[in-house]
PDB file of N, CA and C in Angstrom:
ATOM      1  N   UNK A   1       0.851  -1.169   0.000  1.00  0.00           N
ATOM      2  CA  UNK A   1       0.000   0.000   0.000  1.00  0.00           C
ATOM      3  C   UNK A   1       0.901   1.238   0.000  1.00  0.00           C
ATOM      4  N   UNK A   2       0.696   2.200  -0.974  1.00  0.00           N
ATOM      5  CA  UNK A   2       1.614   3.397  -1.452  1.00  0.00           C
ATOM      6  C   UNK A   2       1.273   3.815   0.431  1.00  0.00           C
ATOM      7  N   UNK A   3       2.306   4.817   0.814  1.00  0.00           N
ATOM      8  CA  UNK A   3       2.052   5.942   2.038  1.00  0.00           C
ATOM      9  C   UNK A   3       1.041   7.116   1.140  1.00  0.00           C
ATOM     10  N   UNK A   4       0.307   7.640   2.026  1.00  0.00           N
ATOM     11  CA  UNK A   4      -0.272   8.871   1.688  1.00  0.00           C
ATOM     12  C   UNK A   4      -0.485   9.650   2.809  1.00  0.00           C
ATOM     13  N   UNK A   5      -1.198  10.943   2.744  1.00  0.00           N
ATOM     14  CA  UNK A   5      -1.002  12.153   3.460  1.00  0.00           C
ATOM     15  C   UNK A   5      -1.874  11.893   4.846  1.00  0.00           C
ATOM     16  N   UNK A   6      -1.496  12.067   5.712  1.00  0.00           N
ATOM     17  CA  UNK A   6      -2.151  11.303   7.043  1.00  0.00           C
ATOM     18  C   UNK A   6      -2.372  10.099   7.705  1.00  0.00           C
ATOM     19  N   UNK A   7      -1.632   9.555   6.639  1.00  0.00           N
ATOM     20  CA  UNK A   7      -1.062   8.013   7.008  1.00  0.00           C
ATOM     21  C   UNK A   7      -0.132   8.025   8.380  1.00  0.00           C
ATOM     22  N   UNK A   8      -0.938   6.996   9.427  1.00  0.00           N
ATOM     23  CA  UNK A   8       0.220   6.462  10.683  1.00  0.00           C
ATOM     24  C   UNK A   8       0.471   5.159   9.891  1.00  0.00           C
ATOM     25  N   UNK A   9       2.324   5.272  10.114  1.00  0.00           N
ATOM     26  CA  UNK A   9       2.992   4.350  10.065  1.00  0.00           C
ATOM     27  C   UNK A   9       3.566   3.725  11.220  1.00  0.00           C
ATOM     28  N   UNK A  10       3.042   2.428  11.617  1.00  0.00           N
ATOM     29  CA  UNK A  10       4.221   1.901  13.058  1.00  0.00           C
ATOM     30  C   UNK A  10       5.079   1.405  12.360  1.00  0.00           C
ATOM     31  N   UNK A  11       6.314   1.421  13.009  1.00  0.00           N
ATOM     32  CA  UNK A  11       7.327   0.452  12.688  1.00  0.00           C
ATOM     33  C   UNK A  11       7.913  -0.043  14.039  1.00  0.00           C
ATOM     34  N   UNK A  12       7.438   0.607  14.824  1.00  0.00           N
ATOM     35  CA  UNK A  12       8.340   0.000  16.402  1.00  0.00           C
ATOM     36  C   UNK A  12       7.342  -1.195  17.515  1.00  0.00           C
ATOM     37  N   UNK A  13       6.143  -1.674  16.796  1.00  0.00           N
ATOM     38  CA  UNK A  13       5.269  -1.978  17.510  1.00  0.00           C
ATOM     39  C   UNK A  13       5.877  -3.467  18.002  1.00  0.00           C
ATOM     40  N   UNK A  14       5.721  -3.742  18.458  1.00  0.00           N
ATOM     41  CA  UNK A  14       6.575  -5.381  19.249  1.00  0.00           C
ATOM     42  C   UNK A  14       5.721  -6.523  17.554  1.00  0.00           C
ATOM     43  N   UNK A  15       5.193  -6.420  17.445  1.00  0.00           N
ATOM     44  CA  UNK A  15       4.911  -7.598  16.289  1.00  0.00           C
ATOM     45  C   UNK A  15       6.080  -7.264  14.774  1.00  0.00           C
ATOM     46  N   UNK A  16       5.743  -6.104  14.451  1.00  0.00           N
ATOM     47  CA  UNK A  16       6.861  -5.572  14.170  1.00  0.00           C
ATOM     48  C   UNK A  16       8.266  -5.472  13.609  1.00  0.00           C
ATOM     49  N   UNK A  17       8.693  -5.443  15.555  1.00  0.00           N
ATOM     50  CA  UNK A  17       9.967  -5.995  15.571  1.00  0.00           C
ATOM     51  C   UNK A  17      10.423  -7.427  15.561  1.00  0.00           C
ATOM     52  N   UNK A  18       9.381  -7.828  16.407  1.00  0.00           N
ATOM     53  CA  UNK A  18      10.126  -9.725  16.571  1.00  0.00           C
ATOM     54  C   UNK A  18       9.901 -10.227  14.649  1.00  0.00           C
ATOM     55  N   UNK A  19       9.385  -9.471  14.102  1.00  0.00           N
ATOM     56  CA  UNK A  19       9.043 -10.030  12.708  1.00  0.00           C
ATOM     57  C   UNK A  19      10.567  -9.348  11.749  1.00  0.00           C
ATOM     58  N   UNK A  20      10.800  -8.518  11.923  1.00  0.00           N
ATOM     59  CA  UNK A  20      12.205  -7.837  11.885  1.00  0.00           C
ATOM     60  C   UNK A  20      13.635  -8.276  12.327  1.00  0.00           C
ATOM     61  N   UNK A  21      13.186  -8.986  13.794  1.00  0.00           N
ATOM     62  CA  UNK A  21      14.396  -9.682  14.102  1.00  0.00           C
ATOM     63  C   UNK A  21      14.239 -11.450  13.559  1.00  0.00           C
ATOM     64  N   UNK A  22      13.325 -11.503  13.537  1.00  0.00           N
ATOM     65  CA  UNK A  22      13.080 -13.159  12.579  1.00  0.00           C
ATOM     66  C   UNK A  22      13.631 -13.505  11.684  1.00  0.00           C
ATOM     67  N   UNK A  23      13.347 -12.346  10.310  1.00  0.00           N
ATOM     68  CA  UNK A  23      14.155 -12.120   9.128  1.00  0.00           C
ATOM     69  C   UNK A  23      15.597 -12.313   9.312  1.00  0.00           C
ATOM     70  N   UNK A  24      16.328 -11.132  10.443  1.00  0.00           N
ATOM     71  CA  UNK A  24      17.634 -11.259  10.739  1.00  0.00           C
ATOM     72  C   UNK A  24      18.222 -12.760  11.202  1.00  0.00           C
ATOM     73  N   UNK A  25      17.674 -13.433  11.805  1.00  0.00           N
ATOM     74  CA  UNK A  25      18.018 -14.748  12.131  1.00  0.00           C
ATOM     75  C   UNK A  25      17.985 -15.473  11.125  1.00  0.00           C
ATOM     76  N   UNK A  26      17.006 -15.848  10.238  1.00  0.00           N
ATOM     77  CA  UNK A  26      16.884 -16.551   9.215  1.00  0.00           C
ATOM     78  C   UNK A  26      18.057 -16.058   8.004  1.00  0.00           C
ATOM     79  N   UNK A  27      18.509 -15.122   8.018  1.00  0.00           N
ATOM     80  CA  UNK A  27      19.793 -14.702   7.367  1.00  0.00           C
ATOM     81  C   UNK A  27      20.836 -15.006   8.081  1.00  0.00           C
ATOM     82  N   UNK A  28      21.034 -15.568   9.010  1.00  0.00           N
ATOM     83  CA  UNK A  28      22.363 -16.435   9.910  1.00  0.00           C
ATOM     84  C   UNK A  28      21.965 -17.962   9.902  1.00  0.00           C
ATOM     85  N   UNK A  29      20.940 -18.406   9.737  1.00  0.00           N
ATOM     86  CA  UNK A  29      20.863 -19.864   9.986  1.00  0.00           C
ATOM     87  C   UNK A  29      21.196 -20.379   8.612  1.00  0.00           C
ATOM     88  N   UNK A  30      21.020 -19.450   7.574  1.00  0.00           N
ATOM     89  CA  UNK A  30      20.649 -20.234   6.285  1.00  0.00           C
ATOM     90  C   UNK A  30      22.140 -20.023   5.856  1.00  0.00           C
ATOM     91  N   UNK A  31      23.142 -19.464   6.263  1.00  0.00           N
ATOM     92  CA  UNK A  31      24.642 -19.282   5.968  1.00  0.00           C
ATOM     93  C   UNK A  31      25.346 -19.831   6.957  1.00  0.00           C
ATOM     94  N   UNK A  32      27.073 -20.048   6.583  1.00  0.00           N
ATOM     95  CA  UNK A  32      27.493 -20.615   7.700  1.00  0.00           C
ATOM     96  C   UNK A  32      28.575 -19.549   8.668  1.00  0.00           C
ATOM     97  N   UNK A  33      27.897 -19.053   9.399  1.00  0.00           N
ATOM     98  CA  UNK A  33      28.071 -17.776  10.249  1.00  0.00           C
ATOM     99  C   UNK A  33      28.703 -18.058  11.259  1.00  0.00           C
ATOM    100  N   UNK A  34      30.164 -18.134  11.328  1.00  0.00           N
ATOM    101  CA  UNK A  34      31.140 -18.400  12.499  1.00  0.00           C
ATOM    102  C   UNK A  34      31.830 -16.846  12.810  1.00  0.00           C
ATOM    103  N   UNK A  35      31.007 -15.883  13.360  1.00  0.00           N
ATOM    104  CA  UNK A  35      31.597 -14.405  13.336  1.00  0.00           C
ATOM    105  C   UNK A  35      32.639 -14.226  14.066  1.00  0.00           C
ATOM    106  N   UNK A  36      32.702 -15.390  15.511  1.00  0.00           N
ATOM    107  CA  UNK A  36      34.217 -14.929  16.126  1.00  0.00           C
ATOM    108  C   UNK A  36      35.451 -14.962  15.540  1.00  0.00           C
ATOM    109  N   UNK A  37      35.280 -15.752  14.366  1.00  0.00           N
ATOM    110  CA  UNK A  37      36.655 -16.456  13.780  1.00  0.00           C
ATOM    111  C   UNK A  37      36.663 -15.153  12.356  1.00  0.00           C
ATOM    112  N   UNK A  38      35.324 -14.981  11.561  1.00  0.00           N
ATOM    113  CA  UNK A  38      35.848 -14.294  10.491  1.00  0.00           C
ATOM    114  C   UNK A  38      36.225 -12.718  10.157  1.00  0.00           C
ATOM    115  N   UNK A  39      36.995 -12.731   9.406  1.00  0.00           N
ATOM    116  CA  UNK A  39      37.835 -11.452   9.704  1.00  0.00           C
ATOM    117  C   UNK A  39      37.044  -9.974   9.582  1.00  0.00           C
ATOM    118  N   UNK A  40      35.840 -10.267   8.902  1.00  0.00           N
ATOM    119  CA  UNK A  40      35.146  -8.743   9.075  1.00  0.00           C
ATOM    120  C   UNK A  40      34.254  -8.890  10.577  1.00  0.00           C
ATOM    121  N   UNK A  41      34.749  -9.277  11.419  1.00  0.00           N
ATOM    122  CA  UNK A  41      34.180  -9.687  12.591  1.00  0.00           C
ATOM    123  C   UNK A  41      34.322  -8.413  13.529  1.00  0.00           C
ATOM    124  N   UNK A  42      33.095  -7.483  13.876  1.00  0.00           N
ATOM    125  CA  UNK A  42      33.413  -6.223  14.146  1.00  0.00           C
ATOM    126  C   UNK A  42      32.890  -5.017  12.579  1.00  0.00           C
ATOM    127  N   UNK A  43      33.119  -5.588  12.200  1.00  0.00           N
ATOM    128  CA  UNK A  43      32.889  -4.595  10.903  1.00  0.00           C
ATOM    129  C   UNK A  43      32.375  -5.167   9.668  1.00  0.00           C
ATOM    130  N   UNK A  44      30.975  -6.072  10.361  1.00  0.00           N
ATOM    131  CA  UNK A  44      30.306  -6.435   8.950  1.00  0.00           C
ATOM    132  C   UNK A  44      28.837  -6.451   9.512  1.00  0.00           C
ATOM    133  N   UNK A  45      28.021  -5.552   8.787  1.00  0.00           N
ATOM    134  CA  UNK A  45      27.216  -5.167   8.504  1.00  0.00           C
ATOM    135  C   UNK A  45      26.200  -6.368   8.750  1.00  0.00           C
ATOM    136  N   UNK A  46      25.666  -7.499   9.055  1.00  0.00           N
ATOM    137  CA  UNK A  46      24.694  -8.428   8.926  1.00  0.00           C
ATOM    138  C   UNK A  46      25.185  -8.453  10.070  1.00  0.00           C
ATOM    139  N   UNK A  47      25.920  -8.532  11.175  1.00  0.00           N
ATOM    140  CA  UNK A  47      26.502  -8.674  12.672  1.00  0.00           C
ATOM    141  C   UNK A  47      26.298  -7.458  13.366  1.00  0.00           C
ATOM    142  N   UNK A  48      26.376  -6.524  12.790  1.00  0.00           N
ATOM    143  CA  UNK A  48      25.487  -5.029  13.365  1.00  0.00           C
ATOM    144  C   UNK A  48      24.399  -5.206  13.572  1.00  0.00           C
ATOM    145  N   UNK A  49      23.549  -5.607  12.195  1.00  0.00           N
ATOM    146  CA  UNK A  49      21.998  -5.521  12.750  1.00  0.00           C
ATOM    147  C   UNK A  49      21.142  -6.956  13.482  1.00  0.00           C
ATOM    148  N   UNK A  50      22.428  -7.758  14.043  1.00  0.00           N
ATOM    149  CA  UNK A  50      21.805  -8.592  14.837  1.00  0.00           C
ATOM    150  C   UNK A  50      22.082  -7.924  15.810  1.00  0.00           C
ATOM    151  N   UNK A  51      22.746  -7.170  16.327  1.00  0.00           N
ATOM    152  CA  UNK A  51      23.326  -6.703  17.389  1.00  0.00           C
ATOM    153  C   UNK A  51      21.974  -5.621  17.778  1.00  0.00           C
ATOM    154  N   UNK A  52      21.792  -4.742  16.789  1.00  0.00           N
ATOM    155  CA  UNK A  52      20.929  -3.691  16.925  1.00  0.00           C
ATOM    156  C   UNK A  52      19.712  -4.064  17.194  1.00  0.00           C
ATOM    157  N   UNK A  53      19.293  -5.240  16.247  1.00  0.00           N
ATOM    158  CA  UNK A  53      17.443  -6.051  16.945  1.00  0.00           C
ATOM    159  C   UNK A  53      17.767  -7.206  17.918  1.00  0.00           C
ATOM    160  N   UNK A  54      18.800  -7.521  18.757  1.00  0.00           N
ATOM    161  CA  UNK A  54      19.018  -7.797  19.849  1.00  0.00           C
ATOM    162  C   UNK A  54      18.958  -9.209  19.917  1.00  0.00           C
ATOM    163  N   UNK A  55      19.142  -9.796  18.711  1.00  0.00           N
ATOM    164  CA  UNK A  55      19.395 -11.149  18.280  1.00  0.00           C
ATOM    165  C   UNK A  55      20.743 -11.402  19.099  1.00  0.00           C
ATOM    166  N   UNK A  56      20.675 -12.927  20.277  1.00  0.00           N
ATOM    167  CA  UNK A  56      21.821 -13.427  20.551  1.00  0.00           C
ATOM    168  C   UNK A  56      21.682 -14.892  20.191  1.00  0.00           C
ATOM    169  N   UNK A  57      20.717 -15.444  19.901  1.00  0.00           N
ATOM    170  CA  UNK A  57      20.632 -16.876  18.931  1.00  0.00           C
ATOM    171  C   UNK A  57      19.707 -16.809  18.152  1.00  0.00           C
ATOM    172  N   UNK A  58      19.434 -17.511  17.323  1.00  0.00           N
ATOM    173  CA  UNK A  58      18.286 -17.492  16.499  1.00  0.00           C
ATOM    174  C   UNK A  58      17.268 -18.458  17.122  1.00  0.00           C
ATOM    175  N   UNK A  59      16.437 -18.591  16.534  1.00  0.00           N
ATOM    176  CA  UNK A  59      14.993 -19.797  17.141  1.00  0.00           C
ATOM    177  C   UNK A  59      14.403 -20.371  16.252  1.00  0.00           C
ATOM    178  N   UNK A  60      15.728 -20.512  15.351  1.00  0.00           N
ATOM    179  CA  UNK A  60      15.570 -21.535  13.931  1.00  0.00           C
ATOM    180  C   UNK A  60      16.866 -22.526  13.707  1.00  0.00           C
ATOM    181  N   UNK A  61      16.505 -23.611  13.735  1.00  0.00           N
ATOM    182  CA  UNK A  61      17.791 -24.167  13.333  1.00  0.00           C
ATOM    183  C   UNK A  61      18.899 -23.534  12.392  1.00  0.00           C
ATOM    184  N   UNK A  62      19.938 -24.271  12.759  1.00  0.00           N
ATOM    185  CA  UNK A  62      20.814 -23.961  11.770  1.00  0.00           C
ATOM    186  C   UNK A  62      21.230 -24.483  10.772  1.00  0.00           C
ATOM    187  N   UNK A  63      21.329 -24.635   9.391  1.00  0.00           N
ATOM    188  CA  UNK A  63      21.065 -24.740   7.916  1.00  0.00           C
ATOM    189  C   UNK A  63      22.520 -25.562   8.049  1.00  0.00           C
ATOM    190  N   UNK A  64      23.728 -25.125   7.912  1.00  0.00           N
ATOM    191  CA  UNK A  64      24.685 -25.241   7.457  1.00  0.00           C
ATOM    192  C   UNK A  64      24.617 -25.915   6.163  1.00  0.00           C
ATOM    193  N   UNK A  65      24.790 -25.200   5.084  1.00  0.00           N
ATOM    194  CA  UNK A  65      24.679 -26.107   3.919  1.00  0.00           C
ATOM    195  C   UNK A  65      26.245 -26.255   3.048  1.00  0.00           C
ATOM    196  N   UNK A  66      26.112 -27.289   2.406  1.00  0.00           N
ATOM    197  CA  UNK A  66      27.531 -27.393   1.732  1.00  0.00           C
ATOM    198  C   UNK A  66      27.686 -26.619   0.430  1.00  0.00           C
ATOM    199  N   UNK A  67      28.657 -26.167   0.141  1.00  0.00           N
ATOM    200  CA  UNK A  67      28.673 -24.752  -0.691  1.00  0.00           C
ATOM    201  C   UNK A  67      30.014 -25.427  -1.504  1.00  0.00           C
ATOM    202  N   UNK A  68      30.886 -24.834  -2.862  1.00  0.00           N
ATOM    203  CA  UNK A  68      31.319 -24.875  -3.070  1.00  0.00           C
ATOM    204  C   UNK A  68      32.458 -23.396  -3.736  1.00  0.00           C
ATOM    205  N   UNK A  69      33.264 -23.638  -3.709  1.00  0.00           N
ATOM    206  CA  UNK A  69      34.451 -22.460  -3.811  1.00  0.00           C
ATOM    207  C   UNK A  69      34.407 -22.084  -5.492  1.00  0.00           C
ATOM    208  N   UNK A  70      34.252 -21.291  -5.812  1.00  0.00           N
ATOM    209  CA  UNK A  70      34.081 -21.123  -7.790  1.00  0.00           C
ATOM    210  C   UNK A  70      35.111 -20.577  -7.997  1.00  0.00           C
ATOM    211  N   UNK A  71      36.304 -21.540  -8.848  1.00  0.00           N
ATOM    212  CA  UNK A  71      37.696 -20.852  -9.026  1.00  0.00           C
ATOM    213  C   UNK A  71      37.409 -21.201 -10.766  1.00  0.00           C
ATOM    214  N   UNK A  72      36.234 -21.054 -10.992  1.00  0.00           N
ATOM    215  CA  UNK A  72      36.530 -20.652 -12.978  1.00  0.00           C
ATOM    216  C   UNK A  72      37.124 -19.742 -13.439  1.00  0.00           C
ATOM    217  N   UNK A  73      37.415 -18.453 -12.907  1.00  0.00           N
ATOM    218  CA  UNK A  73      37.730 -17.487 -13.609  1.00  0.00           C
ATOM    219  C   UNK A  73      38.838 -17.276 -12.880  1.00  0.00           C
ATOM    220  N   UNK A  74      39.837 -16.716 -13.566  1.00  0.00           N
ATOM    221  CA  UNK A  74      41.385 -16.364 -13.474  1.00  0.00           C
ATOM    222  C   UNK A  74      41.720 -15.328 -12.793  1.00  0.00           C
ATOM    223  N   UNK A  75      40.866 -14.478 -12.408  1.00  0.00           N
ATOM    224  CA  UNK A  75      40.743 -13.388 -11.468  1.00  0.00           C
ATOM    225  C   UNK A  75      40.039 -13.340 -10.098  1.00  0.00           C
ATOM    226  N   UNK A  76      39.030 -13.915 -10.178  1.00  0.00           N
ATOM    227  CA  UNK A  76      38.221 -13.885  -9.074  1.00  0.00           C
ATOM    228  C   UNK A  76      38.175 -14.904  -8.774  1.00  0.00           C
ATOM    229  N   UNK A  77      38.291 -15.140  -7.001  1.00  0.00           N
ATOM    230  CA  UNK A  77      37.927 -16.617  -6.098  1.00  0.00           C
ATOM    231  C   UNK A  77      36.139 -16.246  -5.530  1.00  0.00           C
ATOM    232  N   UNK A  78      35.703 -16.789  -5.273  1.00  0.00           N
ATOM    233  CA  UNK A  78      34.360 -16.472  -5.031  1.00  0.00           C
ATOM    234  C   UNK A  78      33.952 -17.544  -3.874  1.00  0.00           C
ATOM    235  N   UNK A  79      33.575 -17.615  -2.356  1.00  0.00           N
ATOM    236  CA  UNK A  79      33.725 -18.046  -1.464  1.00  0.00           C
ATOM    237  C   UNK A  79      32.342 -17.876  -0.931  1.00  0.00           C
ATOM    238  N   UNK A  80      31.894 -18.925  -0.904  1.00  0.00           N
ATOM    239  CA  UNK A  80      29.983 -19.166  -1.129  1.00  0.00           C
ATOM    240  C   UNK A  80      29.465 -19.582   0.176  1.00  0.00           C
ATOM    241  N   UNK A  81      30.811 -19.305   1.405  1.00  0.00           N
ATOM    242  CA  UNK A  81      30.551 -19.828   3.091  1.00  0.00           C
ATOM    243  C   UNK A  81      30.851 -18.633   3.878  1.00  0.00           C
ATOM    244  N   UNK A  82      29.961 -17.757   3.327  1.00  0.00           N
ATOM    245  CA  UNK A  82      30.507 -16.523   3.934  1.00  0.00           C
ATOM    246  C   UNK A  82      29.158 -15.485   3.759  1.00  0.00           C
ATOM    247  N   UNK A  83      28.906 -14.340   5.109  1.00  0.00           N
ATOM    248  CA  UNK A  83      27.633 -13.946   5.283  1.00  0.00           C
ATOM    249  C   UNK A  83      27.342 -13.309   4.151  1.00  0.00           C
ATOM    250  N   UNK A  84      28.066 -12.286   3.327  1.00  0.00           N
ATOM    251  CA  UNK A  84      27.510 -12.015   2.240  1.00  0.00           C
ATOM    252  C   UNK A  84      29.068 -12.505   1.391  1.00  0.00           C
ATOM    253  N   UNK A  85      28.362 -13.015  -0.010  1.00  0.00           N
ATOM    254  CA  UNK A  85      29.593 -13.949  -0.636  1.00  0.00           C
ATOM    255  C   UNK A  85      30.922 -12.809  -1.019  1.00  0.00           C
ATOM    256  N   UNK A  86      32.060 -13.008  -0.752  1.00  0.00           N
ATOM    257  CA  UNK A  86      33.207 -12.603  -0.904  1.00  0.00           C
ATOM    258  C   UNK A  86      33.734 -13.068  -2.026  1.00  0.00           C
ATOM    259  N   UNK A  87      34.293 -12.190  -2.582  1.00  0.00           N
ATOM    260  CA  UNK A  87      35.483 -12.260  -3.322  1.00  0.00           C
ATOM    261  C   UNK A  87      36.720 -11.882  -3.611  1.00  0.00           C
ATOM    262  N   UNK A  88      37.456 -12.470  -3.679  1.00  0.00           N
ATOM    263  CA  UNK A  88      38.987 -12.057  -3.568  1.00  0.00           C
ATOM    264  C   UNK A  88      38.932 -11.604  -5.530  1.00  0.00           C
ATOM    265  N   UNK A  89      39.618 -10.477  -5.631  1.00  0.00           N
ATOM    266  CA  UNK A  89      40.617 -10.306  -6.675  1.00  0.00           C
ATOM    267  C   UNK A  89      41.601 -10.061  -6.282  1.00  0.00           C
ATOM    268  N   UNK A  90      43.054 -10.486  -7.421  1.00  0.00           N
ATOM    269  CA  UNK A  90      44.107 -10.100  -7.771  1.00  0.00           C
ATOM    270  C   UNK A  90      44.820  -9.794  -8.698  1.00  0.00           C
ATOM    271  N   UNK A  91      45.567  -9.200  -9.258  1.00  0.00           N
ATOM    272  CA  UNK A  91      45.915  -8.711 -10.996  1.00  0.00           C
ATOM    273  C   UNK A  91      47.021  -9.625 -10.679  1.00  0.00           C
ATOM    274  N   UNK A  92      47.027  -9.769 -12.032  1.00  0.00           N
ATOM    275  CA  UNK A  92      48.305 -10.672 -12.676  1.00  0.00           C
ATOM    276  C   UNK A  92      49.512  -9.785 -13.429  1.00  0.00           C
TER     277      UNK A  92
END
């Protein structure tokens, strides 16, 4: 539904949020999210906003799925176990 002029919007209402922090969990269960160990640990953005909707476990299992490493191309490594997928370049 577009906003229009005299429209109340909640966004802070407790249904809300736990529906807000749900999402956030389900984006850690479905990856394989070991944050103490990986190096943007402190400074990655999907670990902020668990932090911020006050996520300290999720209340969904955890996925861990098997992924594979894509080294087709001669430039880019592409690393498919990681919260948002990484890639290494390097010039030759």
């Amino acid at each position: 539904m577009p906003v229009s002029e005299g429209m109340v919007v909640e966004v802070n209402e407790p249904e809300t949020t736990d529906i807000r922090k749900a999402l956030i969990e389900m984006l850690f269960v479905e990856g394989k999210h070991n944050c103490p160990s990986c190096e943007k640990s402190g400074r990655c953005d999907l670990q902020a906003v668990g932090y911020e909707t006050g996520m300290m476990v999720s209340r969904f299992p955890y996925r861990f799925p098997v992924t594979e490493n894509d080294f087709r191309s001669e430039k880019i490594w592409l690393e498919r176990d990681r919260c948002i997928f990484a890639s290494v370049a390097w010039s030759s």
